[in-house]
Protein backbone atom coordinates (compact mmCIF):
# COMPACT_ATOMS: atom_id res chain seq x y z
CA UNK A 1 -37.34 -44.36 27.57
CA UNK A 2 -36.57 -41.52 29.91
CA UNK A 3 -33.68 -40.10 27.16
CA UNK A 4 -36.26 -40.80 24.43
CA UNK A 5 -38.32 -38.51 25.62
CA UNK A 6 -35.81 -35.99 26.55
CA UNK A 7 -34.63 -36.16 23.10
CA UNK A 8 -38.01 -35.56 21.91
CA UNK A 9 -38.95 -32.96 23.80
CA UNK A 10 -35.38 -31.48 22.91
CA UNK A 11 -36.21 -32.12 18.89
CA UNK A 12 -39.75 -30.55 19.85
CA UNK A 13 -38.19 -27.57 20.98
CA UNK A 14 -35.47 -27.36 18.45
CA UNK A 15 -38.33 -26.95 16.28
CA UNK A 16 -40.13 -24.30 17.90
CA UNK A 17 -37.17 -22.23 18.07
CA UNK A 18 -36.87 -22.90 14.10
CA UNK A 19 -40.37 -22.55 13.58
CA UNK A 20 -40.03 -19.03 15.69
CA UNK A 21 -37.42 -17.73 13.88
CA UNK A 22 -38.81 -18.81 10.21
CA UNK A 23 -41.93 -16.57 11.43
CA UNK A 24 -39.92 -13.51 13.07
CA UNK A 25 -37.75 -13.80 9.45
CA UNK A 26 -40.92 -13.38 7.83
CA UNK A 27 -41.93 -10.17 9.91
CA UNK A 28 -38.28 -8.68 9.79
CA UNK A 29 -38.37 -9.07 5.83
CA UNK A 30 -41.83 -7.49 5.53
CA UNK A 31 -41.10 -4.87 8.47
CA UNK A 32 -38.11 -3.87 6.39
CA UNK A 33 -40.03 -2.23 3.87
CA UNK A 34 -42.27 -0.70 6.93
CA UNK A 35 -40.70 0.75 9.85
CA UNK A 36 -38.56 -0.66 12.77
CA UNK A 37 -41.60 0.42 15.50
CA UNK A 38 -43.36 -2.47 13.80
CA UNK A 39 -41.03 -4.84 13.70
CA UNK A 40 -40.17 -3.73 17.84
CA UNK A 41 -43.87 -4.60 18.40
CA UNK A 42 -44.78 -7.38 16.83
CA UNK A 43 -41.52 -9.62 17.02
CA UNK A 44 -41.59 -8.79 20.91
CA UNK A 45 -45.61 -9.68 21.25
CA UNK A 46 -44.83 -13.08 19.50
CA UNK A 47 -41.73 -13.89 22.06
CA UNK A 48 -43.67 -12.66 24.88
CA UNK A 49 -46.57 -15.23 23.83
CA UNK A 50 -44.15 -18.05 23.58
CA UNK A 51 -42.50 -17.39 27.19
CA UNK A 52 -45.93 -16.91 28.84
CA UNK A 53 -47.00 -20.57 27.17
CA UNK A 54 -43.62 -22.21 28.57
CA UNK A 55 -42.41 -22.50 25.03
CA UNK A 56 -39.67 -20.87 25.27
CA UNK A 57 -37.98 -19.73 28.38
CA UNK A 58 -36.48 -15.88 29.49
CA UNK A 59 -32.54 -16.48 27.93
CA UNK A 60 -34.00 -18.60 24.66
CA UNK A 61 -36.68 -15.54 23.89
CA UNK A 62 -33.32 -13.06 24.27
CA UNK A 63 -31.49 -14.90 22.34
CA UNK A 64 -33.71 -15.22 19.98
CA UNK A 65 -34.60 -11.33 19.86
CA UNK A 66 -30.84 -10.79 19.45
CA UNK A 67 -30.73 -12.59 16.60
CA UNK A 68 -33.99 -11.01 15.08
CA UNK A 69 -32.66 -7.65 15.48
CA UNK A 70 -29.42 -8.91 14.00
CA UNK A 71 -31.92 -10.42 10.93
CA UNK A 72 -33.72 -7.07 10.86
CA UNK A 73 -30.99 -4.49 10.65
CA UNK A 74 -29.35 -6.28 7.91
CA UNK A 75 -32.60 -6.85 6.01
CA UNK A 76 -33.34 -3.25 6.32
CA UNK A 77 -30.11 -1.52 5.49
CA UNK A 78 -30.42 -4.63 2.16
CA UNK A 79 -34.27 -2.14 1.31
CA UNK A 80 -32.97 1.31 2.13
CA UNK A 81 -29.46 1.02 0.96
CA UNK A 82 -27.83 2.32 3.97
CA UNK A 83 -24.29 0.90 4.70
CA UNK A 84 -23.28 -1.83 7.18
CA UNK A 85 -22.38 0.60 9.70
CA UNK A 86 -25.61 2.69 10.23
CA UNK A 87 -27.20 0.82 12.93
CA UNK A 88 -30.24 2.98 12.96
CA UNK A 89 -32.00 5.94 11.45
CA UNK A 90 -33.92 8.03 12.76
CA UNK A 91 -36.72 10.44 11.23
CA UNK A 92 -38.91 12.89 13.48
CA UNK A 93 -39.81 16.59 13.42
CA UNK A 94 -42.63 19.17 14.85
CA UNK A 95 -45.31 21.07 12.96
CA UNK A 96 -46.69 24.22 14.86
CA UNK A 97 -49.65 26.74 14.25
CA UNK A 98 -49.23 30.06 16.43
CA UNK A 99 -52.05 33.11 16.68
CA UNK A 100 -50.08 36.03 18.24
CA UNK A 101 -51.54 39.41 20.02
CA UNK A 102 -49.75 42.18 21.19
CA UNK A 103 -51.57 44.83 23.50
CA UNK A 104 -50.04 47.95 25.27
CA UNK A 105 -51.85 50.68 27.19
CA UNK A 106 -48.74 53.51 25.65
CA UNK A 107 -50.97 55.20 22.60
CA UNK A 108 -48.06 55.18 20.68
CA UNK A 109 -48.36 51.43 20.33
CA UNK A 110 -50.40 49.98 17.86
CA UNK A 111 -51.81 47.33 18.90
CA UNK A 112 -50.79 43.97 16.16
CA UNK A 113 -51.78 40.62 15.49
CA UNK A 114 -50.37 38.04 13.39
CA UNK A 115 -50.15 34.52 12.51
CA UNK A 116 -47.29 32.26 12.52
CA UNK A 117 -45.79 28.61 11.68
CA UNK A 118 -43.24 26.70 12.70
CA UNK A 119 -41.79 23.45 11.03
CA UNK A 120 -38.72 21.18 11.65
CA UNK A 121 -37.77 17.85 10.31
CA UNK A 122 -34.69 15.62 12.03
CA UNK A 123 -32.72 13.01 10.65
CA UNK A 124 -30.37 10.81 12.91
CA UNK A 125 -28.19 8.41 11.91
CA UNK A 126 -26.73 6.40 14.61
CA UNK A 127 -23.01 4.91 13.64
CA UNK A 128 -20.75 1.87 14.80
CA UNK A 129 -18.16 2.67 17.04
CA UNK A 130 -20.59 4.97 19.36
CA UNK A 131 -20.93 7.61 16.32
CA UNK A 132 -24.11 9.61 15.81
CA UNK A 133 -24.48 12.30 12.90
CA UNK A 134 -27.66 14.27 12.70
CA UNK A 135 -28.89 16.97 11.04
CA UNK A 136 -32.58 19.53 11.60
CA UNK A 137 -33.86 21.73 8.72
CA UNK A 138 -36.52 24.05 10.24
CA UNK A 139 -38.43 27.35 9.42
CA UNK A 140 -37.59 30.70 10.23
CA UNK A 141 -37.48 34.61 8.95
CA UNK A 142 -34.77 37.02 7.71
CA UNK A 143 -33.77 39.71 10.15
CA UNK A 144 -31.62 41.15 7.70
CA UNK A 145 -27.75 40.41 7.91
CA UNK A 146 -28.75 36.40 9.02
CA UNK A 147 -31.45 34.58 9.90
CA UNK A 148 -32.96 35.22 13.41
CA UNK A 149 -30.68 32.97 15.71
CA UNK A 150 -33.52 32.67 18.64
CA UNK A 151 -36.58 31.97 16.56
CA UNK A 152 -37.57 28.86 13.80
CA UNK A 153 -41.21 31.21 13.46
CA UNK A 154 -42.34 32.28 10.03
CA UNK A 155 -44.91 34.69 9.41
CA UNK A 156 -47.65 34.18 7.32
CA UNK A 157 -47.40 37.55 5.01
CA UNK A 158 -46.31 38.57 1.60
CA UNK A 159 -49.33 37.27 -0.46
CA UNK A 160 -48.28 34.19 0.12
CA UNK A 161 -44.62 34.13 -0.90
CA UNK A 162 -42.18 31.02 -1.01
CA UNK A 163 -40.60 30.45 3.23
CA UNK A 164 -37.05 29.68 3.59
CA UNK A 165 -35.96 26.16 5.11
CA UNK A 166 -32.97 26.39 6.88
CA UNK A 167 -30.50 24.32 8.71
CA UNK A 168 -31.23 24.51 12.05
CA UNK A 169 -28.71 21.50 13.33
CA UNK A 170 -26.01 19.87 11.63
CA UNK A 171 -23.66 18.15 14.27
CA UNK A 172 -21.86 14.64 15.00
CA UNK A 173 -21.51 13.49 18.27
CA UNK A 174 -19.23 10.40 20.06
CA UNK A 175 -19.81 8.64 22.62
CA UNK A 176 -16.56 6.28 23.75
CA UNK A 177 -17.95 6.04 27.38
CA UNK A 178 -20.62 4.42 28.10
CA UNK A 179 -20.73 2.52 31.35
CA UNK A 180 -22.95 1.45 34.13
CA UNK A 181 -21.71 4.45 36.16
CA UNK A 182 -19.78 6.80 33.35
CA UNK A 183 -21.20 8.10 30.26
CA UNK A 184 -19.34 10.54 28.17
CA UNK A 185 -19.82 12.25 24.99
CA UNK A 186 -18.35 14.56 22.92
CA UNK A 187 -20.18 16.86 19.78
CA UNK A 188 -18.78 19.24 17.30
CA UNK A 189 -20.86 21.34 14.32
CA UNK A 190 -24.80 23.21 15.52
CA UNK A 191 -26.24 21.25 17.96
CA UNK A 192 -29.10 21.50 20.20
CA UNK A 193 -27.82 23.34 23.59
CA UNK A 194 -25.88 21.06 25.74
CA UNK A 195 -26.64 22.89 29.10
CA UNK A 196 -29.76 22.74 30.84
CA UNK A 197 -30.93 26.16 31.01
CA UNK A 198 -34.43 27.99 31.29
CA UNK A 199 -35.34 30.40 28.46
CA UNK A 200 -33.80 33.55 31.43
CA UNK A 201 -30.53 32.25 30.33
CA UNK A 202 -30.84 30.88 26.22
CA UNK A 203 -33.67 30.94 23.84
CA UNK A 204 -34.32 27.13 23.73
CA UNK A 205 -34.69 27.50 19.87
CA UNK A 206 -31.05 28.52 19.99
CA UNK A 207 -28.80 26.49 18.41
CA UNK A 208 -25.28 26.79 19.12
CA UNK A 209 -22.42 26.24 17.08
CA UNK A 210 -18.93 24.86 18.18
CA UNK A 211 -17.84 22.13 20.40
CA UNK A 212 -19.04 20.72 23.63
CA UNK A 213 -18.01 17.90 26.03
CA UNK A 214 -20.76 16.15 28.21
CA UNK A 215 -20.10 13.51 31.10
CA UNK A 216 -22.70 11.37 33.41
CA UNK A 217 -21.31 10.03 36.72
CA UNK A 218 -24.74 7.71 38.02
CA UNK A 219 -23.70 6.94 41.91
CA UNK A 220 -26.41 4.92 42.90
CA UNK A 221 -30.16 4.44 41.70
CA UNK A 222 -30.63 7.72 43.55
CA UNK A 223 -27.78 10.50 42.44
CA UNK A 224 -26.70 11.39 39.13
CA UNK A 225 -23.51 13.89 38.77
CA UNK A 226 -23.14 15.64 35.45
CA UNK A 227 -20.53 17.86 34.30
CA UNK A 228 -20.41 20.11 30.59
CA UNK A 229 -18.18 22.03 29.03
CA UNK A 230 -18.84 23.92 25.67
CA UNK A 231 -17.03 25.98 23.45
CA UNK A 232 -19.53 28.32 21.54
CA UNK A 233 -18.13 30.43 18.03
CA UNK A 234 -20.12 33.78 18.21
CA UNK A 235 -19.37 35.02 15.14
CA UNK A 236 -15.57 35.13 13.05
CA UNK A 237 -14.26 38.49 11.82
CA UNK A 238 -12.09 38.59 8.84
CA UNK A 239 -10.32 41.98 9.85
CA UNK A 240 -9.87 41.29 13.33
CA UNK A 241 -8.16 39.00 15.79
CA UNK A 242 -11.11 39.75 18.33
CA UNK A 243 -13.22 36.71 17.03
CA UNK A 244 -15.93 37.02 19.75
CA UNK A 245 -16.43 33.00 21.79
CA UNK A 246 -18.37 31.49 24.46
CA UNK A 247 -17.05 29.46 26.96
CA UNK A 248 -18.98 27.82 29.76
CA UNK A 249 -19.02 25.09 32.35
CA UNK A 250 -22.00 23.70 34.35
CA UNK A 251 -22.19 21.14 36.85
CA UNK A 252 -26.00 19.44 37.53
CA UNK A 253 -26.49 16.99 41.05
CA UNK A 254 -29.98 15.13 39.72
CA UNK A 255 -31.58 13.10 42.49
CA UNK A 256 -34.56 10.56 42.62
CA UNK A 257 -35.61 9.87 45.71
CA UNK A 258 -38.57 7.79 45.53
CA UNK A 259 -41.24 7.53 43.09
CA UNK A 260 -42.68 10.74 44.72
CA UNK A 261 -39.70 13.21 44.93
CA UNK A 262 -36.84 14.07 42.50
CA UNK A 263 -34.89 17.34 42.21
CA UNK A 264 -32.49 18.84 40.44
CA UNK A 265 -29.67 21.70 41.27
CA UNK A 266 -27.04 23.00 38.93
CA UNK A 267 -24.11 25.93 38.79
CA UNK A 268 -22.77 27.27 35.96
CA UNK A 269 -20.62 29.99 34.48
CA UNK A 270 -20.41 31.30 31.48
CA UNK A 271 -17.84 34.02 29.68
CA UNK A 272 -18.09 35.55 26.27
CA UNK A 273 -14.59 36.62 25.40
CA UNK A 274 -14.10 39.09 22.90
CA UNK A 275 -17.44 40.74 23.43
CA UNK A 276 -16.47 44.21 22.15
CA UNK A 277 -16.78 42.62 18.56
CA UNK A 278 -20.36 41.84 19.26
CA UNK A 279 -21.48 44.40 17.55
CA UNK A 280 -25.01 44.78 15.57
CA UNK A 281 -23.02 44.80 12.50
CA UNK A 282 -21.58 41.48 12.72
CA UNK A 283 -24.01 39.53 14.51
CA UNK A 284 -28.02 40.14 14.00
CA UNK A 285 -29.45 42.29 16.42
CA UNK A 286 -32.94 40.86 17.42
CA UNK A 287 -33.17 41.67 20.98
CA UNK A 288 -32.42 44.62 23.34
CA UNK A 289 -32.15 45.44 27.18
CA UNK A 290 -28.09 45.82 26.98
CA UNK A 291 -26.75 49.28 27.68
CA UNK A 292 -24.81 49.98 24.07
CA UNK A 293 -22.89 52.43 22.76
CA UNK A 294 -24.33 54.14 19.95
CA UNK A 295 -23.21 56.33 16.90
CA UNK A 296 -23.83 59.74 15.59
CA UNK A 297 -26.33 58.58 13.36
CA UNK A 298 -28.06 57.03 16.25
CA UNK A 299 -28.24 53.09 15.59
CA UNK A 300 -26.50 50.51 18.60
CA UNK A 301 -23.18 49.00 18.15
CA UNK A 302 -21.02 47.17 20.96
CA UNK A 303 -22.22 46.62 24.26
CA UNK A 304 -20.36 48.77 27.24
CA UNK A 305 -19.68 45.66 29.45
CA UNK A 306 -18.67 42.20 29.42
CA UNK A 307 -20.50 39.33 30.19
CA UNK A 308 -19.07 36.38 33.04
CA UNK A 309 -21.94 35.83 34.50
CA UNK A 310 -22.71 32.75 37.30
CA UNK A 311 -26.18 31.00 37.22
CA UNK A 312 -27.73 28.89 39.84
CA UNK A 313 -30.58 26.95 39.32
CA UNK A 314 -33.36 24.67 41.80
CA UNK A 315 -36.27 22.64 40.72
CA UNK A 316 -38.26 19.99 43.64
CA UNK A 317 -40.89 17.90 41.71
CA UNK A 318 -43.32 16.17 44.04
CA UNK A 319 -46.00 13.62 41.84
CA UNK A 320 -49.00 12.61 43.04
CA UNK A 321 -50.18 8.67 41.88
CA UNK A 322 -53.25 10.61 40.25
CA UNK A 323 -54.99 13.54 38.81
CA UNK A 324 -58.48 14.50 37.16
CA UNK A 325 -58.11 14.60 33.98
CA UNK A 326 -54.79 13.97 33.47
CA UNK A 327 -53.34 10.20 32.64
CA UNK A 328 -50.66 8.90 34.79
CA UNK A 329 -48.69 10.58 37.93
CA UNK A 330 -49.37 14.37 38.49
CA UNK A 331 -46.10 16.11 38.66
CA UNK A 332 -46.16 19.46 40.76
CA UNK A 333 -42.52 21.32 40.26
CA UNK A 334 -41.36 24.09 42.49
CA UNK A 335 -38.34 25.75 40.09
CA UNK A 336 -35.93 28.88 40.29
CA UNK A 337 -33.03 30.34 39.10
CA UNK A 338 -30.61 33.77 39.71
CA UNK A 339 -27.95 35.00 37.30
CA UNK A 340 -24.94 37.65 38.57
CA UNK A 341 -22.60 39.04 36.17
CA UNK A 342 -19.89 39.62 37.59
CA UNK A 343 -18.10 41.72 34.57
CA UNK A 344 -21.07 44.32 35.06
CA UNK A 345 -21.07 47.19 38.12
CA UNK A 346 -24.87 48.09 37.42
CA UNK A 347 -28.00 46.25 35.94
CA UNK A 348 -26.30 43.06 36.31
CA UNK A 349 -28.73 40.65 38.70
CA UNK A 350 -31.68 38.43 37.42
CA UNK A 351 -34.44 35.53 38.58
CA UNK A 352 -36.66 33.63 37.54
CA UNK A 353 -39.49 31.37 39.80
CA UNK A 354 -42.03 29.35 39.30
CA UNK A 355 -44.40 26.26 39.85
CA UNK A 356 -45.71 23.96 37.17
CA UNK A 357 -48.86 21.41 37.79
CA UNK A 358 -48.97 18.28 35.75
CA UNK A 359 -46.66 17.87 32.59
CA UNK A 360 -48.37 17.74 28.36
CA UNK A 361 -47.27 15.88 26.41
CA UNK A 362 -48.61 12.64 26.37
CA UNK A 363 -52.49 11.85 25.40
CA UNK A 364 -54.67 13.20 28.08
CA UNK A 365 -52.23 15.16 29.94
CA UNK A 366 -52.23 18.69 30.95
CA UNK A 367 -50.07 21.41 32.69
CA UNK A 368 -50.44 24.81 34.37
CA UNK A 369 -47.32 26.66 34.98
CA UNK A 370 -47.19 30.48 36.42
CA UNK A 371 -43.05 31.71 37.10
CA UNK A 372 -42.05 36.02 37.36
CA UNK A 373 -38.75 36.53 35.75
CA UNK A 374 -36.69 39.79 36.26
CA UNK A 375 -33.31 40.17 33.67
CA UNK A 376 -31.75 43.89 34.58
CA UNK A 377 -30.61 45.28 31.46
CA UNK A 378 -26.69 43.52 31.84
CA UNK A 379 -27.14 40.67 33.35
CA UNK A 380 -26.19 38.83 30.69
CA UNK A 381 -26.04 39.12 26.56
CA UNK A 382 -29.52 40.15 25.29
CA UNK A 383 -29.44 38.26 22.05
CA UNK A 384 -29.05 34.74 23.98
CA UNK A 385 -32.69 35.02 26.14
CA UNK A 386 -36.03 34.39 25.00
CA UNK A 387 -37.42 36.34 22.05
CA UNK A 388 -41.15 35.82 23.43
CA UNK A 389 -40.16 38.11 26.87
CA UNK A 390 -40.68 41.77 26.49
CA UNK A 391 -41.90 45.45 26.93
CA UNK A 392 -42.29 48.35 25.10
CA UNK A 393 -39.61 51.20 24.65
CA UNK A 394 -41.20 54.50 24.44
CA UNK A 395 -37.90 56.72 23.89
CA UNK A 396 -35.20 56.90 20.59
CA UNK A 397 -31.81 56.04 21.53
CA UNK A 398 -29.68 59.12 22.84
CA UNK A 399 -33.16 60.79 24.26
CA UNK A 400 -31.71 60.09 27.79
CA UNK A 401 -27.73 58.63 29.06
CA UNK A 402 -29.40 55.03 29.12
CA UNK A 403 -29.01 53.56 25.38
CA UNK A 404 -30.88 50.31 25.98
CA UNK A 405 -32.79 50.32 22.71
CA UNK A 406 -32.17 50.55 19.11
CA UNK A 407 -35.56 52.57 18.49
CA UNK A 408 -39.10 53.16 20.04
CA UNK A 409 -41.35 49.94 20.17
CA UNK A 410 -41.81 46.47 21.10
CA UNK A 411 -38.38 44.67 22.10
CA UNK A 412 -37.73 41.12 23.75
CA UNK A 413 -34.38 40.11 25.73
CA UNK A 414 -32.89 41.66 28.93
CA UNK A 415 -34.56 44.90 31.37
CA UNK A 416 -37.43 43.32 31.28
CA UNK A 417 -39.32 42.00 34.28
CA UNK A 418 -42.95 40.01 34.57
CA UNK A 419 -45.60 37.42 34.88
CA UNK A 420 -45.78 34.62 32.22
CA UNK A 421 -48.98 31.73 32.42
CA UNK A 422 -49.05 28.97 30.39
CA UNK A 423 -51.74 26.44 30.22
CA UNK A 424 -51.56 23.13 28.06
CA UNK A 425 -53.49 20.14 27.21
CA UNK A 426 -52.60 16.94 25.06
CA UNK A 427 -55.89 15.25 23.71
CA UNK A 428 -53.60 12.96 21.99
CA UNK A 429 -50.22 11.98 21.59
CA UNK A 430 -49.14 13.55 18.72
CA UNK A 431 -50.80 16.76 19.59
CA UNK A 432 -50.71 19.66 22.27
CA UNK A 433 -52.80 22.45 23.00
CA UNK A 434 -50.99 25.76 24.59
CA UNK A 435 -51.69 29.23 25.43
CA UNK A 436 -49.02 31.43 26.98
CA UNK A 437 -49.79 34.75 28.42
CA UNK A 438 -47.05 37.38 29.20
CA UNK A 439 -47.57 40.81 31.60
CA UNK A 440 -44.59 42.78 30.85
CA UNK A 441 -42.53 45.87 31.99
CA UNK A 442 -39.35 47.03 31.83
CA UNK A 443 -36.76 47.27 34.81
CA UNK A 444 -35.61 50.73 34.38
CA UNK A 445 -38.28 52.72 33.56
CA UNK A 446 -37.71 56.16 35.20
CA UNK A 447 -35.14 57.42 32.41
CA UNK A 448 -37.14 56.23 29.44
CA UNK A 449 -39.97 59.02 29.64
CA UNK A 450 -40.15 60.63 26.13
CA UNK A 451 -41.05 64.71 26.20
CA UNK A 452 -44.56 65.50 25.81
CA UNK A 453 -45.04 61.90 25.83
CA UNK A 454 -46.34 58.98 27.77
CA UNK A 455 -43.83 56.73 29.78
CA UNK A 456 -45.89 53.58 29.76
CA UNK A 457 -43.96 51.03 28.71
CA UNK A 458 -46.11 47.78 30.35
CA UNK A 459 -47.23 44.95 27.52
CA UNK A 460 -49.22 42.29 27.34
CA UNK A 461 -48.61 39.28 24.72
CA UNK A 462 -50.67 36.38 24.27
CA UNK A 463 -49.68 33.01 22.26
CA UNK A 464 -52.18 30.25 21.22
CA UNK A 465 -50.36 27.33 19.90
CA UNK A 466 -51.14 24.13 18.29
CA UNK A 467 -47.93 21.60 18.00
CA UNK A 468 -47.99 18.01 16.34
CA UNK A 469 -44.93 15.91 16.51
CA UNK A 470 -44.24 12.51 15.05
């Protein structure tokens, strides 16, 4: 009687599983022609159920949501026509409305303000054989010879004329190493910037294009090593040899204490080789702050030194278990960083520090971050840092023996020093609420005093943002 019943309850159970597995076929087939979060969400909730009820136990459910997934993936490459080998796709982006203010106290600055938008859309296929391809179309304006490298912005202007789309990423990227201490990739094509950088060092809408070789070492639940290489093409020059490259290496010690404390220290250096081909006719000149040489009829060409230039970098992150207002731990990060370049005898130190309370980004969350950054005018190349940091230039080029400006005006990138506040609030996931406030001067101001003129040069720029992502 005793194996009777063990065969019946081993029938019984047979038939659960079947019964399971009819149902989760049912969702996988009618998920298909919905999304995957659905079928995640709802095949896991019924598993979950069936463990909790003694059902099923831990190992069946797995195997059973092994086999699902299995199910799933075919049924859904069978609706959207994808090949065996895609193992998932991937579809996300960002929309973002921007009110923009500049104010100066020079009277030779009119005082603007404008509207802008901002709008990418990713697709990511991920590959058999540890393959990924993706690809980014996003926004942005014409600065003349090429679209604006450091900026995915349009303007809203030209009684309403048709915006170009561009392609902002178009990469593919292996990963043969992937271990439970080693991970190791490898990308080639535009990709998003393999280092981890602030904006003192690269634009983070800057996408670069070449190679770059990316490697994990995880030593215990508490230190992570990482190491990156990259190989960046600059521009290529049909009469000339001089093709103008970056080449950099960073290494990055990340450590998590406890659930309280985590930090995070890297140093990196970074060369451009062939620098005296980056001139503003080949590559588009959007920023300023590097001392140039300049023609007779008074525009900026090459740079006058090179660029090898050594960045160290510091964050501490304490979180507290709670916050007003804001859902989940409250992050409070102490971060810094200082750039030398070495290739430059003058001008050729920067920093950046900072402290940032809570972190947007999720539904109820919000953040407060104040840092002071100082770039001297060579410190490093002025069309890599952030577009949004600058002053205003009251002289023409050639007025005095400092050429760091193609004109009088407004201009973002290196000799620039100041405060920048940024407050943020999520009321939901999918949205975030920002306004960014930047103080400005510049760092060498003594030689840029016009005749009969005022020297002010101090600006102040504020940004109001509203971003949705899905």
């Amino acid at each position: 009687m005793k194996w009777f019943h063990c065969s019946i309850d081993s029938a019984r159970k047979r038939s659960w599983q079947a019964a399971v597995r009819g149902a989760l076929a049912v969702c996988t087939v009618c998920t298909a022609a919905t999304t995957a979060k659905l079928h995640a969400q709802s095949g896991d909730a019924l598993l979950d159920k069936l463990v909790e009820k003694g059902v099923l136990n831990v190992d069946e459910a797995n195997d059973l949501r092994d086999q699902v997934d299995k199910d799933f993936t075919k049924a859904y490459a069978t609706k959207s026509g994808l090949p065996e080998w895609v193992t998932a796709f991937k579809i996300n982006g960002d929309f973002r409305t921007r009110y923009e203010g500049f104010y100066a106290d020079n009277p030779a600055f009119v005082d603007r303000n404008r509207f802008r938008y901002r709008a990418r859309l990713s697709f990511t296929a991920s590959l058999a054989d540890d393959f990924e391809v993706g690809v980014r179309l996003a926004t942005g304006d014409d600065s003349g010879n090429a679209v604006d490298p450091i900026s995915t912005n349009q303007t809203l202007q030209n009684n309403g004329s048709k915006k170009p789309i561009n392609l902002d990423m178009a990469y593919a990227k292996w990963t043969p190493i992937h271990t439970a201490s080693w991970n190791g990739a490898f990308t080639f094509g535009k990709f998003e910037n393999p280092f981890v950088f602030s904006d003192a060092v690269f634009d983070t809408d800057y996408t670069p294009e070449g190679a770059a070789q990316q490697f994990a070492y995880t030593i215990d639940q508490v230190h992570t090593l990482k190491f990156t290489t990259a190989e960046f093409v600059l521009d290529e020059l049909s009469a000339s040899s001089r093709d103008p490259y970056l080449v950099g290496a960073q290494a990055r010690w990340d450590a998590k204490w406890n659930t309280t404390w985590n930090t995070s220290a890297g140093i990196s250096y970074l060369s451009i080789l062939g620098d005296d081909s980056l001139s503003s006719a080949n590559v588009p000149d959007v920023n300023r702050g590097n001392n140039r040489v300049i023609n007779a009829a008074g525009a900026s060409t090459t740079t006058t030194t090179g660029f090898d230039t050594l960045v160290a970098d510091l964050s501490v992150t304490y979180s507290l278990s709670e916050m007003k207002f804001h859902t989940g731990p409250f992050p409070i990060r102490v971060f810094g960083d200082f750039l030398h370049n070495g290739a430059a005898d003058h001008q050729n130190s920067g920093f950046q520090a900072g402290v940032q309370f809570g972190k947007a980004g999720k539904r109820k969350t919000w953040e407060f971050t104040y840092r002071y950054k100082l770039l001297e005018g060579d410190v490093w190349y002025e069309e890599f840092t952030d577009s949004d940091f600058g002053a205003y230039y009251p002289i023409k080029p050639g007025a005095s023996s400092l050429a760091r400006t193609a004109g009088t005006g407004y201009g973002s990138g290196t000799n620039v020093k100041g405060h920048v506040l940024r407050l943020a609030y999520s009321p939901y996931d999918s949205l975030t609420l920002n306004a960014t406030l930047f103080i400005t001067e510049l760092v060498q101001q003594e030689l840029l005093v016009p005749v009969g003129g005022s020297g002010k040069n101090d600006m102040t720029r504020l940004q109001v943002d509203a971003v949705w992502k899905f």
